[in-house]
Every structure is written in C-alpha cells, then in structure tokens.
Protein backbone atom coordinates (compact mmCIF):
# COMPACT_ATOMS: atom_id res chain seq x y z
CA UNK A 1 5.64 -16.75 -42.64
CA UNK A 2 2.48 -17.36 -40.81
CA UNK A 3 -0.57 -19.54 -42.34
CA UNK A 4 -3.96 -19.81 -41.52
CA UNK A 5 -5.83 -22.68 -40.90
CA UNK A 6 -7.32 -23.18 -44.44
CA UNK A 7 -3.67 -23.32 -45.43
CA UNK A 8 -2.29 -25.24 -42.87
CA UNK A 9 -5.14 -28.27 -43.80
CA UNK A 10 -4.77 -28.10 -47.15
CA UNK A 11 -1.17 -28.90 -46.61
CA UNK A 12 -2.02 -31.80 -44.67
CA UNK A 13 -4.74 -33.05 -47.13
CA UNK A 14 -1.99 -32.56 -50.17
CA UNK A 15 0.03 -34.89 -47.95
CA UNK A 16 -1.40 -37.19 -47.46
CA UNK A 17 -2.19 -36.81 -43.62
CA UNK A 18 -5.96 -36.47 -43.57
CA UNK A 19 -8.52 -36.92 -46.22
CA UNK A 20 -11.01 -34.41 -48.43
CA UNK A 21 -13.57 -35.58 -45.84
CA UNK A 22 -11.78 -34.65 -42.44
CA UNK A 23 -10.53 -31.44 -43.86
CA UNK A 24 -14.13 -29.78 -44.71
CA UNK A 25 -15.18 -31.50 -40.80
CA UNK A 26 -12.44 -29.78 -38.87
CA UNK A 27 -13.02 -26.20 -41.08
CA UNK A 28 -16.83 -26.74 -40.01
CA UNK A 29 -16.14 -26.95 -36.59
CA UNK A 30 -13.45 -23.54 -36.89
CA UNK A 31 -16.40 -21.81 -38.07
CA UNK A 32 -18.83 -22.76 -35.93
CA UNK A 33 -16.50 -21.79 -32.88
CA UNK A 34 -16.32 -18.22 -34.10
CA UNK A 35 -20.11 -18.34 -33.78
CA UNK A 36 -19.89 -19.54 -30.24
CA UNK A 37 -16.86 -16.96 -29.72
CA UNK A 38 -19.56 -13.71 -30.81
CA UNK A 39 -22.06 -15.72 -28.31
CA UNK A 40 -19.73 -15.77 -25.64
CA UNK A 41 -17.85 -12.21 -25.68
CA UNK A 42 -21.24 -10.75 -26.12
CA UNK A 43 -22.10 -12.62 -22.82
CA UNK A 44 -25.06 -10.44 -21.18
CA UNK A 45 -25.28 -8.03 -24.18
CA UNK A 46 -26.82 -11.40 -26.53
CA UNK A 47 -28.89 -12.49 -23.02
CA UNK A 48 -26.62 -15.92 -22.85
CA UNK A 49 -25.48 -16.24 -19.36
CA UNK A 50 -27.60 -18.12 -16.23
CA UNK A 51 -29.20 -21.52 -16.09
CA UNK A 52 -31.40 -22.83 -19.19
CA UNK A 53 -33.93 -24.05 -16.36
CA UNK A 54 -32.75 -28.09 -17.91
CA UNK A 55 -30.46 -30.67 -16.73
CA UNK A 56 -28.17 -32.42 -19.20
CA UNK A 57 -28.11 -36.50 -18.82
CA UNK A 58 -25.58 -36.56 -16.13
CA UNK A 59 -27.92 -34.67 -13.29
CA UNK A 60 -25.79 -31.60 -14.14
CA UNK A 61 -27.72 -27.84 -14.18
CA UNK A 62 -26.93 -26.41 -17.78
CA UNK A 63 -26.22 -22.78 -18.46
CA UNK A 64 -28.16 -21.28 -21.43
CA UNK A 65 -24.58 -20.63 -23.42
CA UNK A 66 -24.74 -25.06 -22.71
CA UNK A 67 -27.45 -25.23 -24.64
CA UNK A 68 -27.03 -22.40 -27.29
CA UNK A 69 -23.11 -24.09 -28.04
CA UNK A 70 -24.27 -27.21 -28.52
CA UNK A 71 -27.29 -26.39 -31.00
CA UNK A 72 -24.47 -24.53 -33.17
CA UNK A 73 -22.50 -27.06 -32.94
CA UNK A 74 -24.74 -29.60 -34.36
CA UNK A 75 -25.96 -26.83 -36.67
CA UNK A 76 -22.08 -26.19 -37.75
CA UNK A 77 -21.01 -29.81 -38.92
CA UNK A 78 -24.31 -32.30 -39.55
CA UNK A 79 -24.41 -30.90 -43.20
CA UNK A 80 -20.84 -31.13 -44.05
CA UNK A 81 -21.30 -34.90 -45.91
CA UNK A 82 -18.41 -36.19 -43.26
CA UNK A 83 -20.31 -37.59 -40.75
CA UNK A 84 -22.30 -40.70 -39.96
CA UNK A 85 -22.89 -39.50 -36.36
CA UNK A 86 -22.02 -37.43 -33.37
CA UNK A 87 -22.19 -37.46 -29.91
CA UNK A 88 -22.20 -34.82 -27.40
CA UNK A 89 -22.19 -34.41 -23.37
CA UNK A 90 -25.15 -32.09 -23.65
CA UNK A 91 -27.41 -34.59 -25.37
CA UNK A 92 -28.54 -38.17 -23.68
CA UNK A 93 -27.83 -40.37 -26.87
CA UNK A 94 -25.78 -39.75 -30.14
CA UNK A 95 -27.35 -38.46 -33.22
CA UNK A 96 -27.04 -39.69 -36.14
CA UNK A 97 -26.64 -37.63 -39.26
CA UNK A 98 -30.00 -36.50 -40.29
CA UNK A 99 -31.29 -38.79 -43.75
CA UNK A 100 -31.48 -34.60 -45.38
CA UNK A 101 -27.93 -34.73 -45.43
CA UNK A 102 -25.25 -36.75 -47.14
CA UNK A 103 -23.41 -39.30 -44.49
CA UNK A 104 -19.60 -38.79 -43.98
CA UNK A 105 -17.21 -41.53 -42.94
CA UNK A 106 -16.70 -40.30 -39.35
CA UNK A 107 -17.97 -39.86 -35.99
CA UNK A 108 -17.61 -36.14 -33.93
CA UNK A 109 -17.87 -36.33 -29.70
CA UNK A 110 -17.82 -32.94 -27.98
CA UNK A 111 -18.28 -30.86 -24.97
CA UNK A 112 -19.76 -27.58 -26.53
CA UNK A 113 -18.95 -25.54 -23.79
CA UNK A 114 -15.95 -26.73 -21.61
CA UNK A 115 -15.77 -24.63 -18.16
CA UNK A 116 -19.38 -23.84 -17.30
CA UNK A 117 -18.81 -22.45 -13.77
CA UNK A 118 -16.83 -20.12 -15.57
CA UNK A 119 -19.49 -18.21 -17.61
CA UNK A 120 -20.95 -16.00 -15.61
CA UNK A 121 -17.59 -14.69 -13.83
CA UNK A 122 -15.76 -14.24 -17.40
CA UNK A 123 -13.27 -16.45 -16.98
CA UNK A 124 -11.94 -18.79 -19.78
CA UNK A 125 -14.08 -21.82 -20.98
CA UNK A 126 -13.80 -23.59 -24.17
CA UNK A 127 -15.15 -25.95 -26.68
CA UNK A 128 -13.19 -29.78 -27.47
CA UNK A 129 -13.57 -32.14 -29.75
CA UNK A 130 -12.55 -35.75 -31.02
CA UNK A 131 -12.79 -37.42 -34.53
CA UNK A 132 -12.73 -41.34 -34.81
CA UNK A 133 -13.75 -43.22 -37.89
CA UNK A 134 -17.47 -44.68 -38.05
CA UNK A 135 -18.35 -48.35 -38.26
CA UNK A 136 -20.53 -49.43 -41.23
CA UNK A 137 -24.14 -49.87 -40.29
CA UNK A 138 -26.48 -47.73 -37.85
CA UNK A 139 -25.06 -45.57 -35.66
CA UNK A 140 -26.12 -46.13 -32.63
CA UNK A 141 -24.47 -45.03 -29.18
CA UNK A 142 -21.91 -48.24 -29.09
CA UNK A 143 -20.58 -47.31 -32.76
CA UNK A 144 -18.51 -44.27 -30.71
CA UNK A 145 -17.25 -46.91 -27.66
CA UNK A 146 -13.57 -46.82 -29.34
CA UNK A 147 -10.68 -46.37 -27.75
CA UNK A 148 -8.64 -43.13 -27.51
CA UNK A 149 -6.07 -44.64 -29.12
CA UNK A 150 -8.12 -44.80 -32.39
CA UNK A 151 -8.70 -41.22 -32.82
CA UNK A 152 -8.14 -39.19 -35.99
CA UNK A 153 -7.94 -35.88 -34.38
CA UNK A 154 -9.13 -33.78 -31.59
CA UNK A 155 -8.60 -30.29 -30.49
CA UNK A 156 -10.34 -27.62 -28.45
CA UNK A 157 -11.18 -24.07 -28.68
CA UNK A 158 -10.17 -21.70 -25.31
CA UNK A 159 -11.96 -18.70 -25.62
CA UNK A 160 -10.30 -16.23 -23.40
CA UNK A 161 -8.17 -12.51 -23.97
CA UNK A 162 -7.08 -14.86 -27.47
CA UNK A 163 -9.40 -17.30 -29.05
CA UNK A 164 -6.82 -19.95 -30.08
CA UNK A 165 -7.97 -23.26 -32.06
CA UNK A 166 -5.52 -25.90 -30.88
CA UNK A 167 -5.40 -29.24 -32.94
CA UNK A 168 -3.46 -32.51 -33.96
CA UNK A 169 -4.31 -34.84 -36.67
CA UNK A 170 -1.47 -37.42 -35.39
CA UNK A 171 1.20 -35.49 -36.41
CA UNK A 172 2.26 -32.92 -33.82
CA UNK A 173 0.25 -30.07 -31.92
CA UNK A 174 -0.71 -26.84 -33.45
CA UNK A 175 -1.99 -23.49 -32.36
CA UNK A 176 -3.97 -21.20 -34.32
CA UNK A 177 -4.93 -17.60 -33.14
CA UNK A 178 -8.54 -15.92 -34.30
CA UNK A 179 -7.52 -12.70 -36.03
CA UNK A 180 -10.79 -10.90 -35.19
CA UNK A 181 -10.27 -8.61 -38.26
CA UNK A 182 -10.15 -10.99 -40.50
CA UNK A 183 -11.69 -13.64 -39.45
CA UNK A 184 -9.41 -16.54 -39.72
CA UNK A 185 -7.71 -18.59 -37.55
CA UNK A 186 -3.28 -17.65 -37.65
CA UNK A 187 -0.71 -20.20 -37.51
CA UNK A 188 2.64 -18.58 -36.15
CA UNK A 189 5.84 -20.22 -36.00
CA UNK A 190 6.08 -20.30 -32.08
CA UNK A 191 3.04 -22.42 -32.05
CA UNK A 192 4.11 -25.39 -34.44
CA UNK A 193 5.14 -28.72 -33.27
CA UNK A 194 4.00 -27.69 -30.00
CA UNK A 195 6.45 -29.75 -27.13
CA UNK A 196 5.58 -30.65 -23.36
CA UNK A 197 8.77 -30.13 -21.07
CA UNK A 198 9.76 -33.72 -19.34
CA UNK A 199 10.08 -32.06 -16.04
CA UNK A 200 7.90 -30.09 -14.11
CA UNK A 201 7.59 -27.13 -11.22
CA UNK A 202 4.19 -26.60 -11.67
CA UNK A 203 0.57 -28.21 -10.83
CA UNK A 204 -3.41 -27.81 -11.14
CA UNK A 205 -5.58 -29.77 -8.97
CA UNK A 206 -9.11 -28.54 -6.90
CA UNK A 207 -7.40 -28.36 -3.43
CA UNK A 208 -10.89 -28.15 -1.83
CA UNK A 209 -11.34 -32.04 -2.30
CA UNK A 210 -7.96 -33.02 -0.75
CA UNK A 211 -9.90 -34.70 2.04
CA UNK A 212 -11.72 -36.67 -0.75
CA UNK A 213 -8.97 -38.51 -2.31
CA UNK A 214 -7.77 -41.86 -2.35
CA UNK A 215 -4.41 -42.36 -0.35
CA UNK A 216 -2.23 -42.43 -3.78
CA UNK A 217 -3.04 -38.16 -4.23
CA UNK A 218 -2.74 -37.05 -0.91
CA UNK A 219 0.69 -38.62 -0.45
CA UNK A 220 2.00 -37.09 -4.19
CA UNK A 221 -0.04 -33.78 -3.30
CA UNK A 222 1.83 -33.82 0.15
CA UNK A 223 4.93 -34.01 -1.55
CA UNK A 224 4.69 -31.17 -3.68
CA UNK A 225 3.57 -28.88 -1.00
CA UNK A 226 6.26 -29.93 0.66
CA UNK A 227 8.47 -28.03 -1.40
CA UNK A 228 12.49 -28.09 -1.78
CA UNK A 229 13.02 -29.18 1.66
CA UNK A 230 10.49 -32.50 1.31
CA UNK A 231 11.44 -36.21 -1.05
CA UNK A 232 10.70 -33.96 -4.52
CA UNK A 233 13.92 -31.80 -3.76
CA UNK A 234 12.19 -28.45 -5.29
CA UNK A 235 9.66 -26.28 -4.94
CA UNK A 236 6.12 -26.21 -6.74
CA UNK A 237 3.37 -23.71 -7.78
CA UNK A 238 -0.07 -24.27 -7.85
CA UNK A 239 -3.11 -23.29 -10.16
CA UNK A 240 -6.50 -23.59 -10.64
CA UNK A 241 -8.96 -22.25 -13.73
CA UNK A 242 -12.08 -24.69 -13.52
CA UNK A 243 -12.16 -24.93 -17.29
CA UNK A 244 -10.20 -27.90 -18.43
CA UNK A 245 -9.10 -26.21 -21.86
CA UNK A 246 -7.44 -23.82 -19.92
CA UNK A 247 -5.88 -25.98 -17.50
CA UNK A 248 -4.74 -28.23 -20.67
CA UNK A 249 -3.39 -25.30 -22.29
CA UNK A 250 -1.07 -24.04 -19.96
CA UNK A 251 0.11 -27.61 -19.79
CA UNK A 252 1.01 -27.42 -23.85
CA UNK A 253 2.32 -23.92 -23.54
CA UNK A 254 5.19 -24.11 -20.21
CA UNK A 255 4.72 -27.44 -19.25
CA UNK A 256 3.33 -29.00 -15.80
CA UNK A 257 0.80 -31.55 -14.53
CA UNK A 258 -3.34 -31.27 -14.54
CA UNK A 259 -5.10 -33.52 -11.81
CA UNK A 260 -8.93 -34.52 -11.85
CA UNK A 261 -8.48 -37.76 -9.32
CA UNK A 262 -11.61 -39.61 -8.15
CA UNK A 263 -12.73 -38.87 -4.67
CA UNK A 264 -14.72 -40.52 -2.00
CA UNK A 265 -17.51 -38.71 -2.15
CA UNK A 266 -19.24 -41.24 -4.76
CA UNK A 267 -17.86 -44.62 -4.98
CA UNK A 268 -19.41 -45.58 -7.73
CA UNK A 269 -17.61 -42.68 -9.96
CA UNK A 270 -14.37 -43.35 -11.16
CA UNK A 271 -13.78 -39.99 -11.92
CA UNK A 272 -15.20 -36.25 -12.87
CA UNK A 273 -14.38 -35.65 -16.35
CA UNK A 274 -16.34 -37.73 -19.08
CA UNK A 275 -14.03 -40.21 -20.71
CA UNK A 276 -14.86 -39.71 -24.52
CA UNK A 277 -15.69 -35.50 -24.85
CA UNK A 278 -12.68 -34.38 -22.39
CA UNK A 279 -10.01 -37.18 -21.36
CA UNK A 280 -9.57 -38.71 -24.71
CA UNK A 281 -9.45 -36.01 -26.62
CA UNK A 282 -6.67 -34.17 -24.34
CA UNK A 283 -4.98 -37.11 -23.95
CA UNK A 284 -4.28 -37.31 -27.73
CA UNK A 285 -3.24 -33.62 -28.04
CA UNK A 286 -0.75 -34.29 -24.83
CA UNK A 287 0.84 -37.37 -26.10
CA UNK A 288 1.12 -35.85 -29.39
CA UNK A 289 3.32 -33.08 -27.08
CA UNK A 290 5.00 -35.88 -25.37
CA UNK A 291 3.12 -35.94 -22.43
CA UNK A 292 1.54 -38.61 -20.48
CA UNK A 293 -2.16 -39.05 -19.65
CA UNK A 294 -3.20 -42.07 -17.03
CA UNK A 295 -5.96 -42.45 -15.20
CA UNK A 296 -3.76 -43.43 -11.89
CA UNK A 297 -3.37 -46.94 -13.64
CA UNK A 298 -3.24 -47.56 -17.46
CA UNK A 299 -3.01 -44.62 -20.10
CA UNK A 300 -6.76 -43.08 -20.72
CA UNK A 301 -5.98 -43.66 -24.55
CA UNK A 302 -5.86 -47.78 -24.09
CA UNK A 303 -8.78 -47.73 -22.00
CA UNK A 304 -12.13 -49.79 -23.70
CA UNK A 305 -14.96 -47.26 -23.19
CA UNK A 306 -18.00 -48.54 -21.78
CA UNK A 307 -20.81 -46.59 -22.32
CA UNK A 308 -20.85 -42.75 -23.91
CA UNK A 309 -20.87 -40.99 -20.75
CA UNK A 310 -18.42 -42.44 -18.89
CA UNK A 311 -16.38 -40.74 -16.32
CA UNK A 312 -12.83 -41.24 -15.79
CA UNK A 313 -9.80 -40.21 -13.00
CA UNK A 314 -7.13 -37.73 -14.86
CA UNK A 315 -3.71 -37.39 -14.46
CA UNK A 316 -1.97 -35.52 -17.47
CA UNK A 317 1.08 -33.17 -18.96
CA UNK A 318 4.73 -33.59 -18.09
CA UNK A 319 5.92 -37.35 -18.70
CA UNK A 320 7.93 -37.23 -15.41
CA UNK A 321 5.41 -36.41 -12.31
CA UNK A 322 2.71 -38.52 -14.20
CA UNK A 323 4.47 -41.53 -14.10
CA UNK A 324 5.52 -40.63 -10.43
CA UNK A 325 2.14 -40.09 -9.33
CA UNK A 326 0.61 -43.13 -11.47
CA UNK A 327 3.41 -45.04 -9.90
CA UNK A 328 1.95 -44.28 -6.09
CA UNK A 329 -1.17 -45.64 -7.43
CA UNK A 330 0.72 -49.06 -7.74
C-alpha cells in the first residue's frame, strides 16, 4: 500500500527516528518545492527564465528562477520554529532565523535551484538540501562548518517528466512521487530502501574538460573508453545531464558512477561543486544506498569544511569504480 510523505514522517517521528522539530522542517521544505515546481513548469508562461541581471557570491551569473527559488525557499521554512539558521549558495552569508519567528534547533544549507544551465532548454534541474543540528549561541557562518558526517538528513527535489522528493533521515533512501492531482508527495514500494548496485557499466563525467584533469582521471577515464578489450574487461556507457540531481538520481535508481574532478584550469579550486549545498548532502543519500563518495582522497563526509562556500572534487555511486578511481589518485 503506498503512503505519502505526511505518513511516511509521522512513522519515523512515532519511532523514534527524527523529532517533532525535523518533521514540520522537512514537510516545509515538500511544500515549498511544489511552489518552485508551478514556477518552473510554467517556465516562460510565469516570465521566470533568463539572467536576473546579479551575480551570486561565487562570480556565477544567476538565472531569475535562481533568485525566485531561493526567496521561496527562505519564505517556505524560516517560520517553521525549527531553525536557528540557514545557509544557501545563492546568498553571500547565512541567515539567521529572523527574531519574528520562534528559533528551531537546526541549521538548513541548500542550492535552490540545482542545474541552472538547464533552465532555459527544459531539461531537468532540481532543488537539495542538508539538515545538521545548530550550536548554541549566534549563528554565524562557522556554526554550519560541520562535517558531512554529522548530518541529520538531506534530500533533493528533481523536477523533470516526475517531480520526485528523494530523502534519508539515516535510515535508508526514499522516493516520493508528486501526485499533481492531489497534491502530495507518493511513497511506492519500488522506491523504499532504495540500494546502489556494487558494480558498475555505466558513467557521467563533462568529457569536454578531459584535457583539464589531473593524471589520476584521464588514466581511469581512458580505461573505460577503452571498453571490453582494455584492463576493465567490459564495456561502458556514458552520460551527461548538467544538473547534479539528475546525474545523482540515475546513480540511486540503476546504479553507476558521477564524476566532477578538479581541473587545471584554476589551481586554486579544488573542485566545481560546493562542498556543503551539493557534495555533502549527496554523499549522505549515496552512502545511505551503499555507495561511496570521495573526493579522489578521503570520503567528502569526513572532510572538516572550511568556509561555507567551499568547493570540492566528486567522485560518487557504485562502491566498486569509486574506490578504483580514488585508488589511482594514490
């Protein structure tokens, strides 16, 4: 019998697994994804798609949809009393919870709008999210410079042919489907306990920056265009969607491996995707799947964040070919 996500959480709260607190926080941010889900089918119809004319604090042109996400977002979950803070990658500092409203005992990061380059062409992009518990004191942009490792729960939101809510609270991976009649987000059966396959015929990485990357890629990448003939002994297929909830998503559902190495380009990057709103929180969901996330070196959920914005190397999915291609890095 399928449940919805009201259901499924009050199940977990009844449990034991996650507190009053955490409960009303991840049904905020459900409903504040359906708002962004209206925003984003509607697309030209609402007058959401092309550049805001702004740059968000990593030098990066934001869409209007950027900007428009992330004001619902805030808008969905500063009021629900389960929050001392939150931090996004479309704003230059955290917030704190406005003194109006009551102050929770946890902390929200999250990219709004996942897959920006894919707006315009109608291709999937996506919200995520990740829940740690807040420090006592001011909240200032240190009190979120945890490591993965601590997090509560995370999930994202693809929106795409399905809008599907996927989310673990440390106890396994679950998919929820938007029923756009009704309004609420459907557990089934096939999507509980979601489970990564160990082995792998299948990878994502942006070929165009092959001659970019550090000798440790190129010589894995090498190998699996090398097919059954080559040292892998099999053949592999390639993708490539540009949103990262997608990418991660296909990972959960059939298994393979998603690649975001640092390049050459920029020395003083370590990596593309931003450490606390995308790495950690997919990390958590893939382990939780029985996956492996690394960042060429150590797993992304040990690493000690620096600073809010920090970008990180990516190397997640199916436990096999991420250990082999962390392993060149050695």
């Amino acid at each position: 019998m399928a449940i919805n996500l009201q259901q499924f959480l009050a199940k977990q709260l009844s449990d034991g697994v996650i507190d009053q607190q955490l409960c009303d926080l991840l049904n905020a941010v459900a409903d504040l994804s359906k708002e962004i889900n209206d925003k984003v089918t509607h697309g030209a119809l609402a007058g959401v798609l092309g550049f805001a004319g702004t740059d968000n604090v990593q030098g990066e042109h934001q869409k209007k949809l950027d900007v428009i996400t992330n004001e619902i977002f805030v808008e969905g979950v500063e009021w629900t009393g389960a929050l001392a803070g939150m931090a996004s990658e479309e704003m230059d500092h955290c917030l704190p919870t406005p003194a109006a409203y009551k102050r929770g005992k946890y902390l929200i990061m999250f990219d709004p709008l996942d897959g920006s380059s894919n707006i315009d062409i109608n291709a999937p992009i996506g919200t995520i999210f990740s829940i740690t518990k807040a420090p006592e004191g001011k909240i200032a942009d240190e009190s979120f410079l945890t490591p993965g490792r601590k997090q509560i729960a995370a999930g994202y939101v693809m929106y795409s042919p399905q809008t599907i809510l996927t989310l673990t609270v440390g106890n396994g991976v679950f998919m929820f489907t938007l029923n756009l009649g009704t309004g609420e987000y459907i557990l089934k059966t096939t999507k509980e306990n979601i489970r990564i396959p160990v082995q792998t015929q299948e990878f994502a990485i942006n070929m165009s920056n092959m001659r970019h990357w550090e000798a440790p890629v190129q010589k894995y990448v090498q190998e699996l265009l090398a097919g059954d003939t080559g040292p892998l002994g099999k053949n592999f297929n390639m993708r490539w969607v540009a949103a990262m909830v997608a990418e991660v998503h296909r990972v959960l559902c059939r298994g393979g491996i998603f690649m975001y190495p640092r390049d050459n380009r920029d020395p003083s990057k370590p990596g593309k995707l931003r450490l606390m709103y995308e790495a950690n929180p997919m990390s958590f969901l893939i382990e939780q799947a029985g996956g492996k996330a690394t960042n060429g070196y150590q797993n992304i959920l040990d690493l000690q964040p620096e600073k809010l914005h920090q970008r990180v190397a990516v190397f997640l999915g199916s436990a096999e070919e991420v250990e082999r291609v962390t392993s060149y890095h050695e």
